[in-house]
Each structure stands twice: as structure tokens, then as C-alpha cells.
C-alpha atoms as a PDB file:
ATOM      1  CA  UNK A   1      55.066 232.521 181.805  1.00  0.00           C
ATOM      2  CA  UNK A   2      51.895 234.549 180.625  1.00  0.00           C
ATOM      3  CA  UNK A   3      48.896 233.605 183.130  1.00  0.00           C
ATOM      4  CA  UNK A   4      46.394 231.918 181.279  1.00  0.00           C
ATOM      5  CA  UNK A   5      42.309 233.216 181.800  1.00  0.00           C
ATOM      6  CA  UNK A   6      40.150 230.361 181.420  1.00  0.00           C
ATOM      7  CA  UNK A   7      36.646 231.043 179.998  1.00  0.00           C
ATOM      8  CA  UNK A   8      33.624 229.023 180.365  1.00  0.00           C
ATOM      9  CA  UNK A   9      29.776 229.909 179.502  1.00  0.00           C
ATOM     10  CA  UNK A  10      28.380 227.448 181.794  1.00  0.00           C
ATOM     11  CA  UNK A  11      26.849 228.584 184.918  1.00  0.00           C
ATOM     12  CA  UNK A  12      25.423 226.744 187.966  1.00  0.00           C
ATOM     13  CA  UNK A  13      22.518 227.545 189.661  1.00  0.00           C
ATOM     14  CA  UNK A  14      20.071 226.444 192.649  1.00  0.00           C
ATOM     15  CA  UNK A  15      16.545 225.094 192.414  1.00  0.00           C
ATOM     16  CA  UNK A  16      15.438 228.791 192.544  1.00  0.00           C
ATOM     17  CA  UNK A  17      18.173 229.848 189.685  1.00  0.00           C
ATOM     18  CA  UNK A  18      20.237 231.636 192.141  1.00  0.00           C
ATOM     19  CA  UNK A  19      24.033 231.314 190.980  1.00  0.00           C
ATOM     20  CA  UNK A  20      25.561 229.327 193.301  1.00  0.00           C
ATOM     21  CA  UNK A  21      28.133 231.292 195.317  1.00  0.00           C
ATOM     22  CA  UNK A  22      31.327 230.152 196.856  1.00  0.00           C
ATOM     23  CA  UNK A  23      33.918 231.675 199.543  1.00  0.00           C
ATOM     24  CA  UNK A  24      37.289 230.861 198.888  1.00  0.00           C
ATOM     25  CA  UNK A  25      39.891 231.695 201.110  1.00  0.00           C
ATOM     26  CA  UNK A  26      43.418 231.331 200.207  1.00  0.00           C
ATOM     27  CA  UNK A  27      46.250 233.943 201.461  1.00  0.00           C
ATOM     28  CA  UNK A  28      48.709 232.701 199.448  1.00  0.00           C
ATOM     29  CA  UNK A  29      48.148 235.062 195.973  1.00  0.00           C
ATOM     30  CA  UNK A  30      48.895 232.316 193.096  1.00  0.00           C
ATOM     31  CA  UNK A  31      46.557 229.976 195.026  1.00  0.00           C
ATOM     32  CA  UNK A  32      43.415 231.961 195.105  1.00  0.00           C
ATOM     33  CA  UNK A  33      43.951 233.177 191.759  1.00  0.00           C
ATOM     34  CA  UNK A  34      44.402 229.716 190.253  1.00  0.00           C
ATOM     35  CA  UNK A  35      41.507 228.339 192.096  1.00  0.00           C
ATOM     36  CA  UNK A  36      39.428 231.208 191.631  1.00  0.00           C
ATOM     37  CA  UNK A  37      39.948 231.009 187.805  1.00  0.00           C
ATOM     38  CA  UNK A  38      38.990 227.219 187.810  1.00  0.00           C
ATOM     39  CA  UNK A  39      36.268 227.665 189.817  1.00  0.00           C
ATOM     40  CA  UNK A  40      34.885 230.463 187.411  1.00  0.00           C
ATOM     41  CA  UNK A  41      35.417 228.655 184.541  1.00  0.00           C
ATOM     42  CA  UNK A  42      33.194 225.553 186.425  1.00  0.00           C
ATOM     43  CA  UNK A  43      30.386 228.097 186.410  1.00  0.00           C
ATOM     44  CA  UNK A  44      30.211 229.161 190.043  1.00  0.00           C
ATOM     45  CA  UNK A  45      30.069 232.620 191.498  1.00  0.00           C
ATOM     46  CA  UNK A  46      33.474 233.135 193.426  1.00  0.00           C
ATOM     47  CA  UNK A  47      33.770 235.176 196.566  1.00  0.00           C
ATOM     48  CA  UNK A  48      38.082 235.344 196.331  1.00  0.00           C
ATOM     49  CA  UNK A  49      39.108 236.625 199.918  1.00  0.00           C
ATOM     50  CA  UNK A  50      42.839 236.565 200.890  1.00  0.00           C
ATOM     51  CA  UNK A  51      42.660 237.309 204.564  1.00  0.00           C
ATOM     52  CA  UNK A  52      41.357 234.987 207.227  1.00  0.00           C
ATOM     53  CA  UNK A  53      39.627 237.737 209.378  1.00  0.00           C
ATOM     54  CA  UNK A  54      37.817 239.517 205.998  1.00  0.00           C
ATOM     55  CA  UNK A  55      36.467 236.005 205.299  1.00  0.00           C
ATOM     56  CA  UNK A  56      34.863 235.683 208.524  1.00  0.00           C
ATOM     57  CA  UNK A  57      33.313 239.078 208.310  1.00  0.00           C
ATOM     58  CA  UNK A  58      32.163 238.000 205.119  1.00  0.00           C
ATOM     59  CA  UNK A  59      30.436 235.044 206.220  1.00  0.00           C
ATOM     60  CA  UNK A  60      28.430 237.700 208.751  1.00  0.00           C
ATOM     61  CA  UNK A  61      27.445 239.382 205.613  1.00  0.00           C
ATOM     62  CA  UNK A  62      26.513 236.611 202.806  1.00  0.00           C
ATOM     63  CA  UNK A  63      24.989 233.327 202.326  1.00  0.00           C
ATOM     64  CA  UNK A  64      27.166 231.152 200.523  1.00  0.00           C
ATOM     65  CA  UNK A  65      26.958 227.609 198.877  1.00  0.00           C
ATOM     66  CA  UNK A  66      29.880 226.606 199.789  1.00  0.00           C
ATOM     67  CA  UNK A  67      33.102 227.516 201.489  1.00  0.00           C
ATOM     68  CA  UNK A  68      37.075 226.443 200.733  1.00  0.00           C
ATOM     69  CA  UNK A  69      40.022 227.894 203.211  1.00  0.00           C
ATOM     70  CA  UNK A  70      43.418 227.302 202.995  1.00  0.00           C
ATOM     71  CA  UNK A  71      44.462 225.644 206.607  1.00  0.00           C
ATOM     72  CA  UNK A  72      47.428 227.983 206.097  1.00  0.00           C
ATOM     73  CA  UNK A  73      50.768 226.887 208.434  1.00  0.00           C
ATOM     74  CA  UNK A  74      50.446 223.965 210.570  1.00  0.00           C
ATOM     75  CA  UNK A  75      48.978 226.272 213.146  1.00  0.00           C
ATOM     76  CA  UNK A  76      45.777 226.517 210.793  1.00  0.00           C
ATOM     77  CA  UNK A  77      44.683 229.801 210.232  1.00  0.00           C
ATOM     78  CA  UNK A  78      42.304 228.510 208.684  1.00  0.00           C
ATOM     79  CA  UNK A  79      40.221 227.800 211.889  1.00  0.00           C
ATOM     80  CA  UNK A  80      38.351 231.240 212.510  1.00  0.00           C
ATOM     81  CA  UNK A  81      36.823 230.825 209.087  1.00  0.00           C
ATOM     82  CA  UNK A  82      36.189 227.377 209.752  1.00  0.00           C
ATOM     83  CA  UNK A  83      34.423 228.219 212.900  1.00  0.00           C
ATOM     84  CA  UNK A  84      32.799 231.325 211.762  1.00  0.00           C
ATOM     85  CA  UNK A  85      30.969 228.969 209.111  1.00  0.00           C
ATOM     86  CA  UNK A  86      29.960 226.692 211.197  1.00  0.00           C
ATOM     87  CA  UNK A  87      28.146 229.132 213.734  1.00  0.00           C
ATOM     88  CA  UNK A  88      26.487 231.081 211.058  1.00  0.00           C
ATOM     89  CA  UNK A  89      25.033 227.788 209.064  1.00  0.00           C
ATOM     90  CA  UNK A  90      26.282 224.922 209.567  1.00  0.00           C
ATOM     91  CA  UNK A  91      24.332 222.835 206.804  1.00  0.00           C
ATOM     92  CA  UNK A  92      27.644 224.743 204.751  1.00  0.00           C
ATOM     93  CA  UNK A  93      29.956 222.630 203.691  1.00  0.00           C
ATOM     94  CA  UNK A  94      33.048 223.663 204.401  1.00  0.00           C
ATOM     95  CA  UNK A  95      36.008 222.131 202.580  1.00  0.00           C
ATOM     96  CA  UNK A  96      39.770 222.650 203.843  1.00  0.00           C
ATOM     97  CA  UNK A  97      42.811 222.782 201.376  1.00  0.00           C
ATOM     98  CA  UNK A  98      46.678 222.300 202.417  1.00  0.00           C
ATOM     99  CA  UNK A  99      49.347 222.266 200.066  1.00  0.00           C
ATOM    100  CA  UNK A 100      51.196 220.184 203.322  1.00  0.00           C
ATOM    101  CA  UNK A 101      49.047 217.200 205.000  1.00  0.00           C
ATOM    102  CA  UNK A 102      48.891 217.669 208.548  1.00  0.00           C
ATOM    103  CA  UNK A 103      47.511 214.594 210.852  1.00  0.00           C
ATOM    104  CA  UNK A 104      45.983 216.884 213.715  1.00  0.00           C
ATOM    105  CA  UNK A 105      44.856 219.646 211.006  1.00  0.00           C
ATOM    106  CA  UNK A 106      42.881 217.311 209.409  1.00  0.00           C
ATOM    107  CA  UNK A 107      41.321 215.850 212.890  1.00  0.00           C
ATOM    108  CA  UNK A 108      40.851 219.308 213.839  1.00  0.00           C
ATOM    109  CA  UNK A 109      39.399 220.539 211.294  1.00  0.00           C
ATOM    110  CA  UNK A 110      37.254 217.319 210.648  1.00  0.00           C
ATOM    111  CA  UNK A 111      35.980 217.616 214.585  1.00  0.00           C
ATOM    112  CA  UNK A 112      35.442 221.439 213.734  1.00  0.00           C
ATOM    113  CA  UNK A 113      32.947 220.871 211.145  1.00  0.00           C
ATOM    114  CA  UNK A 114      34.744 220.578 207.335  1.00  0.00           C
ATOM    115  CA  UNK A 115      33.400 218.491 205.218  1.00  0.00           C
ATOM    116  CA  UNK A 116      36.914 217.449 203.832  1.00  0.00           C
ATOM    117  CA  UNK A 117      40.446 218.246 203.974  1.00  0.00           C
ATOM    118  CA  UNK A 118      42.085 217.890 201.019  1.00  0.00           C
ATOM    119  CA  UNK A 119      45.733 218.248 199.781  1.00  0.00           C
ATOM    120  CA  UNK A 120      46.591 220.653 196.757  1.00  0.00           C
ATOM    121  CA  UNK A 121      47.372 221.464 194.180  1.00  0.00           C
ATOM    122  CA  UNK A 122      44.475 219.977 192.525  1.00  0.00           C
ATOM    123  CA  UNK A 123      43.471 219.889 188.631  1.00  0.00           C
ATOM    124  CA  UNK A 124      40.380 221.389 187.178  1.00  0.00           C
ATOM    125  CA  UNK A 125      38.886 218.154 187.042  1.00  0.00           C
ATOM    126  CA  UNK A 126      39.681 217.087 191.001  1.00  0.00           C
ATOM    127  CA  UNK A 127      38.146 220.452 191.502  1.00  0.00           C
ATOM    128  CA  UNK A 128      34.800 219.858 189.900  1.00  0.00           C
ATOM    129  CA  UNK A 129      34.553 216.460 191.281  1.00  0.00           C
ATOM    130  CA  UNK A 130      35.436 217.715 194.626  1.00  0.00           C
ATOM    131  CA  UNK A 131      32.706 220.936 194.663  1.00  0.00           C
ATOM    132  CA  UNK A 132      30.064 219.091 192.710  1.00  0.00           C
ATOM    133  CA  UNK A 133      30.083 216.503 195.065  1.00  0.00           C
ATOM    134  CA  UNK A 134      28.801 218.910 198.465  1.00  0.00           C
ATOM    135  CA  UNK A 135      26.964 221.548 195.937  1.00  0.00           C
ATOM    136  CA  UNK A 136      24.745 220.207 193.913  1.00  0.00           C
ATOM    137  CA  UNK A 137      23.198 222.043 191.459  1.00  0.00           C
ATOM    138  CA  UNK A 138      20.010 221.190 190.018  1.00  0.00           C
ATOM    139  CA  UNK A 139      20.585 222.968 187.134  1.00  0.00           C
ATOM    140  CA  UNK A 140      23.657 223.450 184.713  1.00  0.00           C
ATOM    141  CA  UNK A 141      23.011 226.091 181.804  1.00  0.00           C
ATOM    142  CA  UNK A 142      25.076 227.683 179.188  1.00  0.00           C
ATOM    143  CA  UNK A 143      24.608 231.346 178.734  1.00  0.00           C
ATOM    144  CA  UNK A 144      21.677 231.701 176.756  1.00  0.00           C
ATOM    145  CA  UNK A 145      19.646 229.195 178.543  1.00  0.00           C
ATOM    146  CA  UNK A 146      21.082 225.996 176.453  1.00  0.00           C
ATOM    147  CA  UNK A 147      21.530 222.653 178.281  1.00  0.00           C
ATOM    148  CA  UNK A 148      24.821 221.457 178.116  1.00  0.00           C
ATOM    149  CA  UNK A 149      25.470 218.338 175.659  1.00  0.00           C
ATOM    150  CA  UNK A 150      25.572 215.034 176.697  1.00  0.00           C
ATOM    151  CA  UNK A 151      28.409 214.168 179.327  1.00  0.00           C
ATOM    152  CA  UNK A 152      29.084 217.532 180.575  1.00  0.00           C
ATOM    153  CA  UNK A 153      26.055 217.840 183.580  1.00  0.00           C
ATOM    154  CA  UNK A 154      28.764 216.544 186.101  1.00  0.00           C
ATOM    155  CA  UNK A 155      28.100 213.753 188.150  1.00  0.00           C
ATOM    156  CA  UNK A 156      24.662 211.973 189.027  1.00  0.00           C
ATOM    157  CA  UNK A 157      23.237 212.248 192.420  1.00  0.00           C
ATOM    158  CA  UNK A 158      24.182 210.464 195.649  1.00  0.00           C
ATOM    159  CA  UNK A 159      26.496 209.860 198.284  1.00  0.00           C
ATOM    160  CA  UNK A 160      30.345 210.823 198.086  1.00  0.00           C
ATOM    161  CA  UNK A 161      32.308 207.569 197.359  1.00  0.00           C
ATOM    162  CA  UNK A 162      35.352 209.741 198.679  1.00  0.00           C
ATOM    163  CA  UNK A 163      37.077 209.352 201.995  1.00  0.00           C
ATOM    164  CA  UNK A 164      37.349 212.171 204.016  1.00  0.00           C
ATOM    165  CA  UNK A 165      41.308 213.103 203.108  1.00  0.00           C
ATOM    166  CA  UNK A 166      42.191 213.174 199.278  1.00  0.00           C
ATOM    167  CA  UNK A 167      45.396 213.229 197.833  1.00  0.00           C
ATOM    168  CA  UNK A 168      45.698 214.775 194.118  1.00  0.00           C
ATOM    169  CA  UNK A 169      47.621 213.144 191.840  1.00  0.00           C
END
């Protein structure tokens, strides 16, 4: 099957127009590609990273918005990025994906600072409603400065109406 490139001219951006920037760390290949793809068509600026230990380093490097890991195996090998983004700001959120639901994972990585832990795969649309709801943006522009039509700003303000593990359908 031919992989499909999604295209979107929609970009997000902070209060100072900064694109807002995202770390996403996946080792497994398909994965990070899919989610990096979706997440670029959403209008963020993705950081892809398929190693554990380069994400961390990255994290000493860059600010980011936001930042998604894979928890990996059950032995979550996720946790040094988790940890690393938590010590360098942890006003971050940090969101944790697992294709496999693991009951001390999730406490773990709850206790260690994520935001979320969530299980994949998840749809475009899971996706947005899943970012948009720890990065808000309080802009949403189409190349070329236009405002996007009605319906397509994403979701009004305020709290997350989400509990703290999500399954996607």
C-alpha cells in the first residue's frame, strides 16, 4: 500500500505567533511517521525523534509545547524522556502513548508527571482533540494569514472533560 502524505495549510501558533512545537517520540518507525504526518497536517511543528536517549538530549536543547513518548515495552522506555521533561519544565505537558495498556505504566507514568496515558492507535480526530486539549493555541491561521471558516478553530476553552486513560475506538 502506497503511504499516503497528508497536507494541511493551517498552522498553530502561540500568543507571540511562535509555531507551536512538539516532541514526539516513538521508536517504532510506522508509528512516528503516522503520527508525525497527522500532527503536521493539524498545523504543529513536529520534532520526530526515534530514540529515547536523543529525545532527552533534545529536551536539553529546545523548548517545546508539548511532548508525546511511546511508553515502549512494559518496562517503559519511555521514562527517561518522561523524566527529562519534567526536570527541564515541568509546566510541559507530557502525554504517554501505548499501543498495550499497562496498569503500573500508567500509575507510573501518571506519578512521574504525564499529563495522560493514552492507548493507540488513534485517528486524526482523537489526535487533535487529545493535543488541543493541553496546547492551546490562541491563534489558528491558514497560510496566508486567513482565519479558518467557521467550525474548524478546534475546541473552545476550558477544562479537559477527559479522564486521565483514553481508549481509541
Amino acid at each position: 500500500m502506497a503511504k499516503r502524505k497528508f497536507q494541511s495549510n493551517i498552522r498553530e501558533t502561540d500568543a507571540d505567533g511562535r509555531d507551536l512545537k512538539l516532541l514526539l517520540v516513538d521508536e517504532n518507525a510506522n508509528d512516528l511517521d503516522y503520527y508525525t504526518e497527522v500532527l503536521r497536517y493539524l498545523g504543529y511543528e513536529v520534532q520526530p525523534v526515534n530514540s529515547y536517549s536523543r529525545a532527552a538530549a533534545a529536551l536539553d536543547r529546545e523548548r517545546f509545547d508539548l511532548v508525546i513518548v511511546d511508553q515502549g515495552s512494559a518496562d517503559f522506555e519511555g521514562r527517561p524522556v518522561l523524566s527529562r521533561a519534567v526536570e527541564v519544565d515541568h509546566h510541559v505537558p507530557i502525554l504517554v502513548l501505548s499501543r498495550t495498556v499497562d496498569a503500573d505504566c500508567c500509575i507510573e507514568a501518571l506519578d512521574a508527571g504525564a499529563r495522560e496515558y493514552v492507548q493507540k492507535p488513534l485517528t486524526t480526530v482523537e489526535v487533535r482533540e487529545l493535543v488541543t486539549d493541553y496546547v492551546k493555541p490562541s491563534t489558528l491561521t491558514f497560510a496566508g494569514g486567513h482565519h479558518p471558516p467557521m467550525g474548524m478553530g478546534g475546541r473552545n476553552g476550558g477544562a479537559s472533560d477527559h479522564e486521565p486513560l483514553r481508549k481509541a475506538s
